[in-house]
C-alpha atoms as a PDB file:
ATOM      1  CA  UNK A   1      80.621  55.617 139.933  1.00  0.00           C
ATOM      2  CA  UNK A   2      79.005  58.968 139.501  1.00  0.00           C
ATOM      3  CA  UNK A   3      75.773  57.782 137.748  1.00  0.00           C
ATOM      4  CA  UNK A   4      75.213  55.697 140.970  1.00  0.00           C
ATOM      5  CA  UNK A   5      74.942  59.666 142.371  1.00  0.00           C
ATOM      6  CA  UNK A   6      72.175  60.374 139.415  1.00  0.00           C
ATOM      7  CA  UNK A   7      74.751  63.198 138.279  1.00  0.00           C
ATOM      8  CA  UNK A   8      73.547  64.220 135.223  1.00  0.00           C
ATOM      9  CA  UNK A   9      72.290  66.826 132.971  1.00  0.00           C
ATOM     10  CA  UNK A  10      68.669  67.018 132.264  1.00  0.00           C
ATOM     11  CA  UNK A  11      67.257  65.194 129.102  1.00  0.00           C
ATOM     12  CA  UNK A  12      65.835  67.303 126.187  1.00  0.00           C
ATOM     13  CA  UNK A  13      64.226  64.089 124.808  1.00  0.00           C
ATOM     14  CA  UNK A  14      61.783  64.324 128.368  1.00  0.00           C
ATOM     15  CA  UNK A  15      58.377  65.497 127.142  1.00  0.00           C
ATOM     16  CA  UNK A  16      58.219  64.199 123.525  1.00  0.00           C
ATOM     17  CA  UNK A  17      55.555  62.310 124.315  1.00  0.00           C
ATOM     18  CA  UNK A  18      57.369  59.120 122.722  1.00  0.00           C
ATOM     19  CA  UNK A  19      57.154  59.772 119.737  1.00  0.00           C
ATOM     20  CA  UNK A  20      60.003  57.507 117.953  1.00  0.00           C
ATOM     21  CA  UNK A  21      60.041  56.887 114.244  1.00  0.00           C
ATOM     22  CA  UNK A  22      58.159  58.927 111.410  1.00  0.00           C
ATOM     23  CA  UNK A  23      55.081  60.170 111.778  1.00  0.00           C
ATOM     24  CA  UNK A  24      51.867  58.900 110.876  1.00  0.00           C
ATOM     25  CA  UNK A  25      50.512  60.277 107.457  1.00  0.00           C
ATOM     26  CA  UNK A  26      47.419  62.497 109.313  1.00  0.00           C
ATOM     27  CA  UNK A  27      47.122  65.832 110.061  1.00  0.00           C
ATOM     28  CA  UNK A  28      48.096  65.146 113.623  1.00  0.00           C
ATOM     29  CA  UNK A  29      51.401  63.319 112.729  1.00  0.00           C
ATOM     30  CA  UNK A  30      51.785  66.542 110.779  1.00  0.00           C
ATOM     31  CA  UNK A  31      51.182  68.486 114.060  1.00  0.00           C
ATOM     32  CA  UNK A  32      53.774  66.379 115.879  1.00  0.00           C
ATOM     33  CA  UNK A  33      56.637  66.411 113.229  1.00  0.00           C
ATOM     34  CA  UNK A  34      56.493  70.132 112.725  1.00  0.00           C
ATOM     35  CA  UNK A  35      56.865  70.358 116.491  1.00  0.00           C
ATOM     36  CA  UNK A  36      59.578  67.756 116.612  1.00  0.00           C
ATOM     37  CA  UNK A  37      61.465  69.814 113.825  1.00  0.00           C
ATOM     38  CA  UNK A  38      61.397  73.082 115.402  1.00  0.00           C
ATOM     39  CA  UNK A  39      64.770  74.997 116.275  1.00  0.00           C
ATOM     40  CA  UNK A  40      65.948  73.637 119.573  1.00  0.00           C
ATOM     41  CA  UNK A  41      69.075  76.009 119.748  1.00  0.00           C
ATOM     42  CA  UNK A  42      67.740  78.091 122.871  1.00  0.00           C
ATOM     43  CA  UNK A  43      67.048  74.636 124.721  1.00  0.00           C
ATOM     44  CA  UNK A  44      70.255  72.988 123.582  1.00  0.00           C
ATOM     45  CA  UNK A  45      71.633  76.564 125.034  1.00  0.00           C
ATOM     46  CA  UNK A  46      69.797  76.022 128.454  1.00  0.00           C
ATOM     47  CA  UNK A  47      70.935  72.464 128.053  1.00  0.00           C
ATOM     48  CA  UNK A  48      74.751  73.252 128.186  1.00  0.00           C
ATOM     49  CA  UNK A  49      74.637  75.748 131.396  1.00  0.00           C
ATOM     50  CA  UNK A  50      73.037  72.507 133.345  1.00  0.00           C
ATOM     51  CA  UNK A  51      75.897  71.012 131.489  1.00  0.00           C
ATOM     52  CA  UNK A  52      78.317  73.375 133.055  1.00  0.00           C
ATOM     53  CA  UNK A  53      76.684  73.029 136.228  1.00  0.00           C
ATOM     54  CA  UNK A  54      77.239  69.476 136.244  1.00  0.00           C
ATOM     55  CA  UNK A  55      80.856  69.348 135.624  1.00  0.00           C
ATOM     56  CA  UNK A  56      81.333  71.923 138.156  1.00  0.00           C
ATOM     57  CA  UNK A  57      79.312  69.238 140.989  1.00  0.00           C
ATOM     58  CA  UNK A  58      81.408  66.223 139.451  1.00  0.00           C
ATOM     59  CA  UNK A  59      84.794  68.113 140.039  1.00  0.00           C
ATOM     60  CA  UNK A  60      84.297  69.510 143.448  1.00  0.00           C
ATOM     61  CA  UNK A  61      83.780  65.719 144.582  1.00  0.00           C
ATOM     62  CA  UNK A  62      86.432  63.619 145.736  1.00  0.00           C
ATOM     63  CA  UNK A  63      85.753  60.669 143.826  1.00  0.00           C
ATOM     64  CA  UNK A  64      86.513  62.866 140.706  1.00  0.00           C
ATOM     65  CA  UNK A  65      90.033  62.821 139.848  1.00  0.00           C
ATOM     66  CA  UNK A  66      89.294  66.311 137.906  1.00  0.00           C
ATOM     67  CA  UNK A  67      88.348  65.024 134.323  1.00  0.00           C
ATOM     68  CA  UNK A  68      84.775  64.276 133.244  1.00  0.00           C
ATOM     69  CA  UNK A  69      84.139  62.830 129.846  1.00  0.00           C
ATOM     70  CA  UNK A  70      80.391  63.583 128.283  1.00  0.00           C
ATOM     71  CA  UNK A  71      78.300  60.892 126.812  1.00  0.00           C
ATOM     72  CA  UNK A  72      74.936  61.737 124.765  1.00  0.00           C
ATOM     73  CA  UNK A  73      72.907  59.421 122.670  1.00  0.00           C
ATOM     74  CA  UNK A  74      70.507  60.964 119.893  1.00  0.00           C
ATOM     75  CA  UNK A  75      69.110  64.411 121.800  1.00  0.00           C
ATOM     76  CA  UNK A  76      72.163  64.487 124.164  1.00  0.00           C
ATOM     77  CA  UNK A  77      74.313  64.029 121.422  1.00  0.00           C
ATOM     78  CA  UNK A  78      74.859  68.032 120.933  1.00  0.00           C
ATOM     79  CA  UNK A  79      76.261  68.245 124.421  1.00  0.00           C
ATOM     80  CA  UNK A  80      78.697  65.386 124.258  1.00  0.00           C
ATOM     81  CA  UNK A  81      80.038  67.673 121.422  1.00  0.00           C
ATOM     82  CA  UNK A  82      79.777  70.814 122.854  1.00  0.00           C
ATOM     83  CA  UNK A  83      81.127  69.701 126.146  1.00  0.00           C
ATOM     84  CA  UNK A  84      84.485  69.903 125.283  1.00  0.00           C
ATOM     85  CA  UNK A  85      84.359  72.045 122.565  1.00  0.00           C
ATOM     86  CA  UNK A  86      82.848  74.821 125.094  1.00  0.00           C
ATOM     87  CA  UNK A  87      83.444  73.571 128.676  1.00  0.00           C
ATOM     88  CA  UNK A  88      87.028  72.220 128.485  1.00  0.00           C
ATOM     89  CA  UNK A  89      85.796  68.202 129.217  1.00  0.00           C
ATOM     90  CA  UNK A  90      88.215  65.891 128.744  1.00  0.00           C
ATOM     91  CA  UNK A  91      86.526  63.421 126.457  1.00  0.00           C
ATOM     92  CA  UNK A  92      82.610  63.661 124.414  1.00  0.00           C
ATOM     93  CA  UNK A  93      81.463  60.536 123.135  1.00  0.00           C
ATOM     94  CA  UNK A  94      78.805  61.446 120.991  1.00  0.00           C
ATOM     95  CA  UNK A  95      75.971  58.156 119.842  1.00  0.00           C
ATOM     96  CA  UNK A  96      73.489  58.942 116.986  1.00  0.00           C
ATOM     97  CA  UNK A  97      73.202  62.367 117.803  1.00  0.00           C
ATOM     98  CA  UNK A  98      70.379  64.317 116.992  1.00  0.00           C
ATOM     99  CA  UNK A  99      71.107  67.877 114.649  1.00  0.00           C
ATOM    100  CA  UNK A 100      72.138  70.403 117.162  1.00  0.00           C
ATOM    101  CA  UNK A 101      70.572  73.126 114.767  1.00  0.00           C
ATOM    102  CA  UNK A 102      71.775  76.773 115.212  1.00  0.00           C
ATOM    103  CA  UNK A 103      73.550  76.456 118.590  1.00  0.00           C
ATOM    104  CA  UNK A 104      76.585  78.515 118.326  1.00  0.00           C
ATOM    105  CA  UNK A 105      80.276  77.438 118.389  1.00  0.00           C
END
C-alpha cells in the first residue's frame, strides 16, 4: 500500500556507479574497492534519521494502523536491523545485508 506512496528511505547503494561483483585486477578496480570498503558508519547514521523520518510520515497516515515493519536488501540491510533495534519498528526483515561497520548500538 505505502510503496504505491514511494514512502521510503533513501538508498545508500545510489551513486556506486554499479559496481556489483569484485573488482577488476587494475589499479582502477583498486581505486573503486578501496572506496567501496570505506567506513560508511556516518552515512548509515544519516541513513537512520531519514529512517526515523519515515516512520514518523507512515504513522501519521491513516492507512497505517501504527506498526511499520523495515525491509533492506544488501546496503539497506543495516537499517532493517537498526530499525527496531533503535526506532521501536515492529518487524526488520533484513536480505543479504551489507556490514553495517561501526554504527553504534
Amino acid at each position: 500500500m505505502f510503496a504505491g506512496n514511494r514512502f521510503g528511505a533513501g538508498s545508500l547503494a545510489r551513486g556506486n556507479g554499479g559496481d556489483k561483483g569484485p573488482m577488476p585486477r587494475t589499479e582502477d578496480g583498486a581505486r573503486r574497492a578501496a572506496e567501496r570498503a570505506r567506513d560508511r558508519g556516518p552515512m548509515i547514521e544519516a541513513g537512520v534519521k531519514d529512517l526515523a523520518d519515515t516512520i514518523a510520515e507512515v504513522k501519521s497516515r491513516a492507512q497505517c494502523n501504527g506498526r511499520v515493519g523495515v525491509v533492506g536488501l544488501c546496503y539497506g540491510g543495516p537499517f532493517a536491523i537498526l530499525g527496531p533495534a533503535r526506532l521501536g519498528c515492529d518487524a526488520g526483515v533484513s536480505i543479504r545485508p551489507a556490514p553495517a561497520g561501526r554504527c553504534g548500538s
